[in-house]
N, C-alpha and C. Protein backbone atom coordinates (compact mmCIF):
# COMPACT_ATOMS: atom_id res chain seq x y z
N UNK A 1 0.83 -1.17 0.00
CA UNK A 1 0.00 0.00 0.00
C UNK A 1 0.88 1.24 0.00
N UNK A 2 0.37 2.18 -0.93
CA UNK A 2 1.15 3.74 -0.79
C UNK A 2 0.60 4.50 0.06
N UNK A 3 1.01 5.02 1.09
CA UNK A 3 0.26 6.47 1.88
C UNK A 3 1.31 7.47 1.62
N UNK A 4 0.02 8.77 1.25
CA UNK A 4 0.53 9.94 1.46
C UNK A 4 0.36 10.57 2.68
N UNK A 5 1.21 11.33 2.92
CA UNK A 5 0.63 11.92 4.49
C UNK A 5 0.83 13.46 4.21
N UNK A 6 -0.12 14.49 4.20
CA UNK A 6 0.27 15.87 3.78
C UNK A 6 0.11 16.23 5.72
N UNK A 7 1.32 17.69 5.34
CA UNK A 7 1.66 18.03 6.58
C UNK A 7 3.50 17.88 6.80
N UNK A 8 3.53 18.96 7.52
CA UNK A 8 5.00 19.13 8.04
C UNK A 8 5.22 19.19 9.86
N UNK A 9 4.66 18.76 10.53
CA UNK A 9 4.31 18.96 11.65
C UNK A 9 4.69 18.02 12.93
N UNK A 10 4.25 17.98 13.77
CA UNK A 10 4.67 16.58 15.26
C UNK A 10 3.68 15.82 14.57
N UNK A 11 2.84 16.54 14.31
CA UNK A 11 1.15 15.34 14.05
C UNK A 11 1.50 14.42 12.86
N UNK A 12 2.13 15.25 12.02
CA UNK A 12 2.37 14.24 10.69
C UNK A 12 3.65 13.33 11.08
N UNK A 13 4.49 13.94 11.50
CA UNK A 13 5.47 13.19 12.19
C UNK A 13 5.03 11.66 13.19
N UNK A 14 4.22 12.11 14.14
CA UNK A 14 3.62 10.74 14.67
C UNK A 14 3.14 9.48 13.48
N UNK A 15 2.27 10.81 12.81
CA UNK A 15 1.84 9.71 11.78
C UNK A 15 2.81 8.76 10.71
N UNK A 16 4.04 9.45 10.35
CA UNK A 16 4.46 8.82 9.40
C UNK A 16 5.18 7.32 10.36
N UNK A 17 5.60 8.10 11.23
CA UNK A 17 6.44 6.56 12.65
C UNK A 17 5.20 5.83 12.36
N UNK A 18 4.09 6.02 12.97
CA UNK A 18 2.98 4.85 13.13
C UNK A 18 2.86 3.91 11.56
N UNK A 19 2.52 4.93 10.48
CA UNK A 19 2.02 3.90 9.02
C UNK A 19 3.32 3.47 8.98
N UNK A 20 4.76 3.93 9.24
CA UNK A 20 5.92 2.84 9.31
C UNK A 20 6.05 1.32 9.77
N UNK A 21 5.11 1.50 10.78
CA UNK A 21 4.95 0.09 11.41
C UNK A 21 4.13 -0.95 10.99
N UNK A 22 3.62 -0.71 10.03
CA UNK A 22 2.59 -1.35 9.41
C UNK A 22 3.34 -2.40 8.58
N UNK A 23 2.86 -3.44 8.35
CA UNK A 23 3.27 -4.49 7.25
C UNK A 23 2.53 -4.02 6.10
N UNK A 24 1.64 -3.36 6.22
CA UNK A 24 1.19 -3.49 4.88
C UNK A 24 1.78 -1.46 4.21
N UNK A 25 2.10 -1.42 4.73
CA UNK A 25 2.40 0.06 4.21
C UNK A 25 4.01 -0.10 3.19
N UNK A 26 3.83 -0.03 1.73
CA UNK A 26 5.19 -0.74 1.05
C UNK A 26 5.94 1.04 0.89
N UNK A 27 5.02 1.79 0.90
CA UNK A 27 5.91 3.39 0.49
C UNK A 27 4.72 4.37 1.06
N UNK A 28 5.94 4.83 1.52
CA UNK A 28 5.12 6.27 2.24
C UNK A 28 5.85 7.78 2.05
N UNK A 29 4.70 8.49 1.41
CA UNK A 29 5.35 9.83 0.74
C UNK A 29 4.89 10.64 1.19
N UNK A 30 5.77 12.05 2.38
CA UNK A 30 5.24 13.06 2.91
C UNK A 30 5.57 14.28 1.80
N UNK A 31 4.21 15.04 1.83
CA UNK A 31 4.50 16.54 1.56
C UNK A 31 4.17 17.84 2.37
N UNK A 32 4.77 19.04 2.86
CA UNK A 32 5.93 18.68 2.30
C UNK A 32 6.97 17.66 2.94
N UNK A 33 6.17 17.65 4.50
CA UNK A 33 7.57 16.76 5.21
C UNK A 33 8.63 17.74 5.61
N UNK A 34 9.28 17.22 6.15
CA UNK A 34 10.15 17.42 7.33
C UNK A 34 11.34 16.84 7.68
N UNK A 35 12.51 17.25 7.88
CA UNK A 35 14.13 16.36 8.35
C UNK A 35 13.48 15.12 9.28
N UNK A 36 12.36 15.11 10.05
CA UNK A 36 12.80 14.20 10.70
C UNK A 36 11.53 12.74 10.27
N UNK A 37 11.10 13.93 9.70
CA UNK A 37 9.87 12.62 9.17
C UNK A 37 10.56 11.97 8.04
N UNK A 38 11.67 12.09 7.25
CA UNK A 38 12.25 11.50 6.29
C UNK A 38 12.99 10.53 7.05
N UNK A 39 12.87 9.79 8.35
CA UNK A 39 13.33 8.86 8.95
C UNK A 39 12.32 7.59 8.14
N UNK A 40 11.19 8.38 8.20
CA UNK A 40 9.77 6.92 7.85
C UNK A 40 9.69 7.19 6.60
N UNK A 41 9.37 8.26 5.74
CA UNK A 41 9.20 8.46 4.83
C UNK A 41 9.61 9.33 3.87
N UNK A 42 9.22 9.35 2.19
CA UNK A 42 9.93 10.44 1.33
C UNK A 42 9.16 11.22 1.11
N UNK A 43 10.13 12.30 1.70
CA UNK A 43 9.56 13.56 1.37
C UNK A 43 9.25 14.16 0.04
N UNK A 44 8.09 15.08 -0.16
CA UNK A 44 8.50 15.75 -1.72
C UNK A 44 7.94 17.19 -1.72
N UNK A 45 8.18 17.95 -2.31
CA UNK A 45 8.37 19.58 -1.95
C UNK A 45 7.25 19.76 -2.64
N UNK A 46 5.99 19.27 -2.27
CA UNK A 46 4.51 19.89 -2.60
C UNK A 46 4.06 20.47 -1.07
N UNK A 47 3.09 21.73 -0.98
CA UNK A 47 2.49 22.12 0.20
C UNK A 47 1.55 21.47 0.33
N UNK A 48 1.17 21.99 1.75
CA UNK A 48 -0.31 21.31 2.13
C UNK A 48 -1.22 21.98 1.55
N UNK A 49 -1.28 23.19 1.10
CA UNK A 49 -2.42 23.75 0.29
C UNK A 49 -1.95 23.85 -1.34
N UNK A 50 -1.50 23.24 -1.62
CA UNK A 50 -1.23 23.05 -3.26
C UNK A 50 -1.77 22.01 -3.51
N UNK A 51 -3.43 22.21 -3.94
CA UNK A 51 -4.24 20.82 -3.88
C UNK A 51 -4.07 20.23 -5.02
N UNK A 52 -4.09 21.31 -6.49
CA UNK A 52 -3.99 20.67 -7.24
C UNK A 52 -2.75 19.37 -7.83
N UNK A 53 -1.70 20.21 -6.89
CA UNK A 53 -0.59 19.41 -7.11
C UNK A 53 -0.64 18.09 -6.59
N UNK A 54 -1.11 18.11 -5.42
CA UNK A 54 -1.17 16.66 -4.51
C UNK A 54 -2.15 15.75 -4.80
N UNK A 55 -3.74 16.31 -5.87
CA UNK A 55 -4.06 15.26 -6.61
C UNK A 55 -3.52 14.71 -7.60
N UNK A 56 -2.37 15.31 -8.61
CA UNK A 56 -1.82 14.98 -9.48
C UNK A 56 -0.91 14.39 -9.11
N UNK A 57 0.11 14.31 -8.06
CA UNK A 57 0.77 13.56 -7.30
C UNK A 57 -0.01 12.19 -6.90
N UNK A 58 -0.99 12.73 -6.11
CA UNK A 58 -1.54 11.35 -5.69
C UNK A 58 -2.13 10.25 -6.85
N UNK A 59 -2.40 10.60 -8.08
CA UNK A 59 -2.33 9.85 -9.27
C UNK A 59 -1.86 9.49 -9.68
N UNK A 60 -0.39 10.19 -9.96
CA UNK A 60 0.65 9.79 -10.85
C UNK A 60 1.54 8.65 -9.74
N UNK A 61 1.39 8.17 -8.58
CA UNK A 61 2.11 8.00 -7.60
C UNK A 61 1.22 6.83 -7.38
N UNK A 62 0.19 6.64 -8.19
CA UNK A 62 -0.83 5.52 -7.65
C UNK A 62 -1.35 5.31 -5.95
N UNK A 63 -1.05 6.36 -5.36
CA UNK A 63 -2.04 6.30 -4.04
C UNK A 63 -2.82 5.34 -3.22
N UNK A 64 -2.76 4.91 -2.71
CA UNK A 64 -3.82 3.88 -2.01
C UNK A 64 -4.74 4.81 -1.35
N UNK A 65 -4.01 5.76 -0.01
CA UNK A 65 -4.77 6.24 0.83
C UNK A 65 -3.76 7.65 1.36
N UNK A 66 -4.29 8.71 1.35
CA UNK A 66 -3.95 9.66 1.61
C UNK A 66 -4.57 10.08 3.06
N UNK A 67 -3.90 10.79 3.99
CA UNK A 67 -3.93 10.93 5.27
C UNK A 67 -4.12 12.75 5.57
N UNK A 68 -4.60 13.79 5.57
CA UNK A 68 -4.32 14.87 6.15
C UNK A 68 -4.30 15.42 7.17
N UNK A 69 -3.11 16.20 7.58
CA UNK A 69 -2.98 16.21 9.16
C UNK A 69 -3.07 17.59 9.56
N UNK A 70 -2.72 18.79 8.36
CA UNK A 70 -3.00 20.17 9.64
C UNK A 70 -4.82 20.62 8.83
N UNK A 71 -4.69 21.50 10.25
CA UNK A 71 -5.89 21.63 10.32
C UNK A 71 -6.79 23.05 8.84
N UNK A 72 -5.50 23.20 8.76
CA UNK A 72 -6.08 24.82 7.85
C UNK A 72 -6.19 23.72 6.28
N UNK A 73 -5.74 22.92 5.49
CA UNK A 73 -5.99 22.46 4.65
C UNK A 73 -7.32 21.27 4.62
N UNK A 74 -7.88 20.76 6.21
CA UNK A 74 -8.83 20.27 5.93
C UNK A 74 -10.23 21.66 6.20
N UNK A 75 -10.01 22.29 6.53
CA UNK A 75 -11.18 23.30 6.48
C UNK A 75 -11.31 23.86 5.66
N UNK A 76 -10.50 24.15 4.25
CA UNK A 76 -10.53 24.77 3.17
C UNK A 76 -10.65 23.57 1.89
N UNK A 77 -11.03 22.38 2.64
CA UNK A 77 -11.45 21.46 1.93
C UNK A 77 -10.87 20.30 1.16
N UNK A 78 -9.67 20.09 1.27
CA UNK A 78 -8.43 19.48 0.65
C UNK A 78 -9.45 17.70 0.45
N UNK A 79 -10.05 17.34 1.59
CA UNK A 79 -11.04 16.19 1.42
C UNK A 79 -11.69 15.96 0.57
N UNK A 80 -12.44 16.91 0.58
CA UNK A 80 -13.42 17.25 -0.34
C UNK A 80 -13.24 16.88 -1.81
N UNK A 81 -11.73 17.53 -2.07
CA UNK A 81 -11.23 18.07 -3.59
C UNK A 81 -10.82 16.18 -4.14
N UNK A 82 -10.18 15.61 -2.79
CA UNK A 82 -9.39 14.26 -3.08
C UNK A 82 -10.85 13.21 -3.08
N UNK A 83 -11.72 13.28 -2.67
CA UNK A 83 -13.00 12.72 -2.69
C UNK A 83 -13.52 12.88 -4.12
N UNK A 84 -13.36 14.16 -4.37
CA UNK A 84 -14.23 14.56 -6.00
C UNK A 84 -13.53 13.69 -7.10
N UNK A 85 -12.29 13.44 -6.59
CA UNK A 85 -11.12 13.10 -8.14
C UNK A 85 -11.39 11.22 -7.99
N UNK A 86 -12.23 10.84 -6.69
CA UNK A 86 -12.16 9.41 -6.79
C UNK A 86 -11.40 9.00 -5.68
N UNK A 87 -10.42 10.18 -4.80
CA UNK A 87 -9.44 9.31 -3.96
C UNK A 87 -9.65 8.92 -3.24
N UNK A 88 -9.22 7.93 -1.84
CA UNK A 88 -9.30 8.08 -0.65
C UNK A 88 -8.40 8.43 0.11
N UNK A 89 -9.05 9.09 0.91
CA UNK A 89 -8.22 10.36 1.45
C UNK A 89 -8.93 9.58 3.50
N UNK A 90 -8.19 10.05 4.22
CA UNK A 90 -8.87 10.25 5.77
C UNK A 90 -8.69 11.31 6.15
N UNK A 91 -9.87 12.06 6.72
CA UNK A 91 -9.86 13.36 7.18
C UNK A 91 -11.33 13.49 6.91
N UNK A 92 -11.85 14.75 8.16
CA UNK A 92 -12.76 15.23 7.62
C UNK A 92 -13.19 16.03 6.44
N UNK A 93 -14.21 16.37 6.31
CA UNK A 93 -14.65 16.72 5.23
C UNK A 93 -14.52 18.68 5.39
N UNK A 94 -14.66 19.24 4.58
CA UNK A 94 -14.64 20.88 4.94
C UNK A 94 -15.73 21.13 5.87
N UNK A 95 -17.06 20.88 5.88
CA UNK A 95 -18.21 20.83 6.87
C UNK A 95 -17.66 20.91 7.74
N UNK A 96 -16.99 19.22 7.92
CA UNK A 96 -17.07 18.59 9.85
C UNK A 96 -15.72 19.75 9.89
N UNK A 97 -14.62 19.80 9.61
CA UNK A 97 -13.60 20.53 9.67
C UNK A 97 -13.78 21.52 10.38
N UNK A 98 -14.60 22.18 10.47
CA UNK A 98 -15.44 23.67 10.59
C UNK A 98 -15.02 23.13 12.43
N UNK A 99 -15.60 22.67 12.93
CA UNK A 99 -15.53 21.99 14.33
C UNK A 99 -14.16 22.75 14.73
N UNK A 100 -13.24 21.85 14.25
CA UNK A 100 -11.77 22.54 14.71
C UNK A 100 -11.18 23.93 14.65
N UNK A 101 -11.49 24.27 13.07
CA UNK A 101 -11.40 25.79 12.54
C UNK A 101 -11.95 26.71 12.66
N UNK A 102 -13.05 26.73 13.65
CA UNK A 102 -13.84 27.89 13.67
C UNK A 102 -14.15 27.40 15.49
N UNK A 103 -13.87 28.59 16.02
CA UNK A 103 -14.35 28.47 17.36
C UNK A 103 -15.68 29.05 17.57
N UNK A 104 -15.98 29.99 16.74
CA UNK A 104 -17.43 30.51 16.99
C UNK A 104 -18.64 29.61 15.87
N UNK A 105 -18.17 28.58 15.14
CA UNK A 105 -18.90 27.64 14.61
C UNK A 105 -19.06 26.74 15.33
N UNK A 106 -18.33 26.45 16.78
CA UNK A 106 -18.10 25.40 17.66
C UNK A 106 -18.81 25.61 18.34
C-alpha cells in the first residue's frame, strides 16, 4: 500500500512513525515533510495547500490512501477536492472541519 501523508508537523510526524509500522504500508510519501519525518518516509516539496498538485501527485504515484494532518488544509477542503477526483483520502470533510477551525462555529 502507498500512503501519502500531507503536513509538516509533530502530528504528521507521529503519523508517518505509526504507518511505518505497518506491514502493509510498502511506500510512504510526505509533503511537504520534514528532516525528521524523512526517517519513515519520502519527502516531496509539494504544500499542504497546493491541492492541485497533490491530486496529481496522488495519481501519478498511484495512491492507495492519503492521510491529512493540519488543520487549515482540511477546512478549506483538501477532502473534499481528493473525494471529487475518486481518492481516498482520511480526514474530515470541509463541513465537519469547521468543528476545529472555527471556534465561533463550535
Amino acid at each position: 500500500m502507498k500512503v501519502l501523508i500531507v503536513g509538516s508537523g509533530g502530528r504528521e510526524h507521529a503519523i508517518a512513525w505509526a504507518v511505518s509500522k505497518s506491514a502493509k504500508a510498502d511506500k510512504i510519501y510526505c509533503a511537504p515533510g520534514n528532516a525528521g519525518i524523512e526517517e519513515y518516509a519520502e519527502c516531496v516539496n509539494i504544500g499542504a495547500m497546493e491541492f492541485d498538485k497533490l491530486v496529481a501527485f496522488a495519481k501519478e504515484k498511484e495512491i492507495d490512501i492519503t492521510v491529512v494532518g493540519p488543520e487549515v488544509p482540511l477546512v478549506m477542503g483538501l477532502t473534499d477536492v481528493f473525494e471529487d477526483e475518486g481518492l481516498k483520502v482520511f480526514g474530515p470533510n470541509k463541513k465537519c472541519a469547521q468543528l476545529e477551525g472555527s471556534k465561533a462555529f463550535s
